[in-house]
Protein backbone atom coordinates (compact mmCIF):
# COMPACT_ATOMS: atom_id res chain seq x y z
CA UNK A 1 25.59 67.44 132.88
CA UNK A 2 25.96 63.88 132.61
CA UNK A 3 28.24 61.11 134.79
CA UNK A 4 29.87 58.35 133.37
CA UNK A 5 32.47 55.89 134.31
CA UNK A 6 35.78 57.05 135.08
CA UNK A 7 38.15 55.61 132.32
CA UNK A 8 39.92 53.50 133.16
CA UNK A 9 37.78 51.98 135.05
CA UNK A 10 38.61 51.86 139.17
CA UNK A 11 37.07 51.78 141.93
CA UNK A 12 36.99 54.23 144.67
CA UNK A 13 38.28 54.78 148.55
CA UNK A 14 35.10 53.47 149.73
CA UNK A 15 34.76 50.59 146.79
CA UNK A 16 32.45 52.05 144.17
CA UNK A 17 32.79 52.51 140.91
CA UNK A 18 34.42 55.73 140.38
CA UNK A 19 32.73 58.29 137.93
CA UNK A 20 33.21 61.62 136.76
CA UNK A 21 30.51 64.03 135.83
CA UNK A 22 32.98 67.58 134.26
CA UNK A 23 31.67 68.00 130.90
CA UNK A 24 35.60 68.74 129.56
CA UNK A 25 36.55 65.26 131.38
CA UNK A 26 33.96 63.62 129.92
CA UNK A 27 34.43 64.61 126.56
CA UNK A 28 37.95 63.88 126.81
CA UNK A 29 37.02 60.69 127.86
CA UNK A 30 34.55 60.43 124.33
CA UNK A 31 37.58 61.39 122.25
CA UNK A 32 39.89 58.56 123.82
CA UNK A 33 37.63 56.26 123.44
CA UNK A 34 36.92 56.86 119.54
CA UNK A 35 40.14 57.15 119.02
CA UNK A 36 41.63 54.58 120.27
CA UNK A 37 39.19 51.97 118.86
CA UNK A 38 39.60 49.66 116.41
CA UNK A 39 36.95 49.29 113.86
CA UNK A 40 35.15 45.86 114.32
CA UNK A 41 36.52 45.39 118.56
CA UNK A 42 32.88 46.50 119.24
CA UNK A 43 30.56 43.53 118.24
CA UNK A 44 27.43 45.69 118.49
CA UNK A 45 28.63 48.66 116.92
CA UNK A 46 31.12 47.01 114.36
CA UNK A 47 31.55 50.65 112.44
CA UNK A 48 32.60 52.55 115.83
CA UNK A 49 36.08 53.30 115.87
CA UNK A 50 38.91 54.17 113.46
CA UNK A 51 41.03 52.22 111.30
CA UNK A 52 44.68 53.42 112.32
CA UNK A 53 45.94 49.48 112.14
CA UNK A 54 45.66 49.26 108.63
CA UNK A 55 47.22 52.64 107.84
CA UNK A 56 50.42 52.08 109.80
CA UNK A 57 52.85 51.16 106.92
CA UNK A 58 52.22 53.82 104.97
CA UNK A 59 51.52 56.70 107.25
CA UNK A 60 54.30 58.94 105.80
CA UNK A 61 52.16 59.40 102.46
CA UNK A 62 50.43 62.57 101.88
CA UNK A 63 47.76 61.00 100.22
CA UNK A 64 47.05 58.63 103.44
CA UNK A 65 47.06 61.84 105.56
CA UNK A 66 44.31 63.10 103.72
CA UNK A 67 42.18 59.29 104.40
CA UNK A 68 43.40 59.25 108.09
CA UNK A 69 41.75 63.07 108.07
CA UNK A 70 38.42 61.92 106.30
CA UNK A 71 38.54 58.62 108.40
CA UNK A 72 38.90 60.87 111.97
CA UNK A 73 36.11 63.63 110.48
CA UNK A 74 33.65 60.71 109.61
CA UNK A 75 33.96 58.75 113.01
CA UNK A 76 33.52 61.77 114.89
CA UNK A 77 30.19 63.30 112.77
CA UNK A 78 28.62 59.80 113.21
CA UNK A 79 29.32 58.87 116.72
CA UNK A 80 30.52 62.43 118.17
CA UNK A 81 28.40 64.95 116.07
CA UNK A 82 28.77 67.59 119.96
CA UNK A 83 32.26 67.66 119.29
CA UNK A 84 33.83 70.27 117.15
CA UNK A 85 36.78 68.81 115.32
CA UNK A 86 39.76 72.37 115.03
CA UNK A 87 42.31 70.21 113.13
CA UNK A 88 43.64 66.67 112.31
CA UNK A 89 47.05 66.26 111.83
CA UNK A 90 49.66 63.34 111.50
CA UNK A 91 51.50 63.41 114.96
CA UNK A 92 55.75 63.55 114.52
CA UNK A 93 55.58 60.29 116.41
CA UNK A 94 54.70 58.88 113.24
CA UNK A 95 57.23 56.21 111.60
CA UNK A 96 56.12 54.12 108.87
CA UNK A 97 60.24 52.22 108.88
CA UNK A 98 59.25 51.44 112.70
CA UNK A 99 55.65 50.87 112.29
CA UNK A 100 54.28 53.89 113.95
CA UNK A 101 51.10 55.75 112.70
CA UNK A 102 49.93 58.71 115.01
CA UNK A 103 47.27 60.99 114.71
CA UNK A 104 46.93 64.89 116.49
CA UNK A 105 43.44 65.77 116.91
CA UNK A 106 42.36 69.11 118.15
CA UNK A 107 38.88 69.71 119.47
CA UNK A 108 36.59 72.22 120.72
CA UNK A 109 33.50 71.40 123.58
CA UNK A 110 30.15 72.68 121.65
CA UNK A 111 29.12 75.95 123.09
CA UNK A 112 26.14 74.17 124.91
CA UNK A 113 28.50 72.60 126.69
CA UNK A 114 31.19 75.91 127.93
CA UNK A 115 31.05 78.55 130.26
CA UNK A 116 31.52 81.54 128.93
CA UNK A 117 31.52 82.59 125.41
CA UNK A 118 35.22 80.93 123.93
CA UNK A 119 36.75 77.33 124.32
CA UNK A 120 40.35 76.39 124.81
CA UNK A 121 41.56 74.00 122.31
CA UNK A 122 41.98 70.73 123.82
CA UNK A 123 44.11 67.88 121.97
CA UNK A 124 44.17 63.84 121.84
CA UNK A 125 46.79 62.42 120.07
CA UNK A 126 46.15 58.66 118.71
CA UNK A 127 49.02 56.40 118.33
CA UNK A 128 49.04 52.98 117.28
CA UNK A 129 51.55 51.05 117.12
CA UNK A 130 52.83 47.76 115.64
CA UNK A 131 50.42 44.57 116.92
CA UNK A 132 47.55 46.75 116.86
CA UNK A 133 48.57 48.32 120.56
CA UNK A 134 46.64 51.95 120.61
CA UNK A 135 47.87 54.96 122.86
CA UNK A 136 46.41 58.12 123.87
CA UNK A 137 48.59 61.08 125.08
């Protein structure tokens, strides 16, 4: 079990940095974070991330669904390999007339990481939105 920074980042009652150590919270936490990350915002890992920006015009084309699924499977077997990816899907929040791409992705803890023997489906959706402005719901 690992702790890591609450995100966002706070501080505590008693003025330290709050953390959380749940493996499901954390993990959620991982997702976000990939998500909602714009290739090239991290100067020392300039390939971390997802390019959801550039795909926001044409995000009603079934042929872009199929790159924003290969994009989302890539990012996560490079930078999330204990996460098991269920299904990516183009979130009905998507709008290319309004500038709106959104992504549904459905994930399951690795078994290493579970009690018991099944997961629950958990599920991030991505959205980003005209400007560049990322959300996570």
């Amino acid at each position: 079990m690992s702790t890591e920074i609450e995100l966002p980042f706070q501080l505590g009652q008693n003025g330290v940095v709050s953390t959380v150590s749940d493996t499901p919270t954390v993990t959620d936490q991982h997702v976000q974070t990939l998500l909602s990350t714009v290739q090239g915002e991290r100067l020392m890992l300039p390939t971390y991330g997802l390019n959801l920006a550039g795909l926001v015009f044409g995000a009603n084309d079934p042929i872009l669904t199929g790159v924003i699924q290969a994009d989302v499977t890539d990012a996560f077997s490079q930078w999330e390999p204990g996460i098991n990816l269920t299904s990516i899907s183009q979130s009905q929040q998507t709008d290319a007339q309004f500038g709106i791409a959104a992504v549904n992705v459905e994930y399951e803890l690795s078994n290493s990481n579970t009690v018991g023997s099944a997961s629950t489906p958990l599920t991030q959706t991505a959205t980003m939105t005209i400007g560049g402005t990322i959300t996570n719901d």
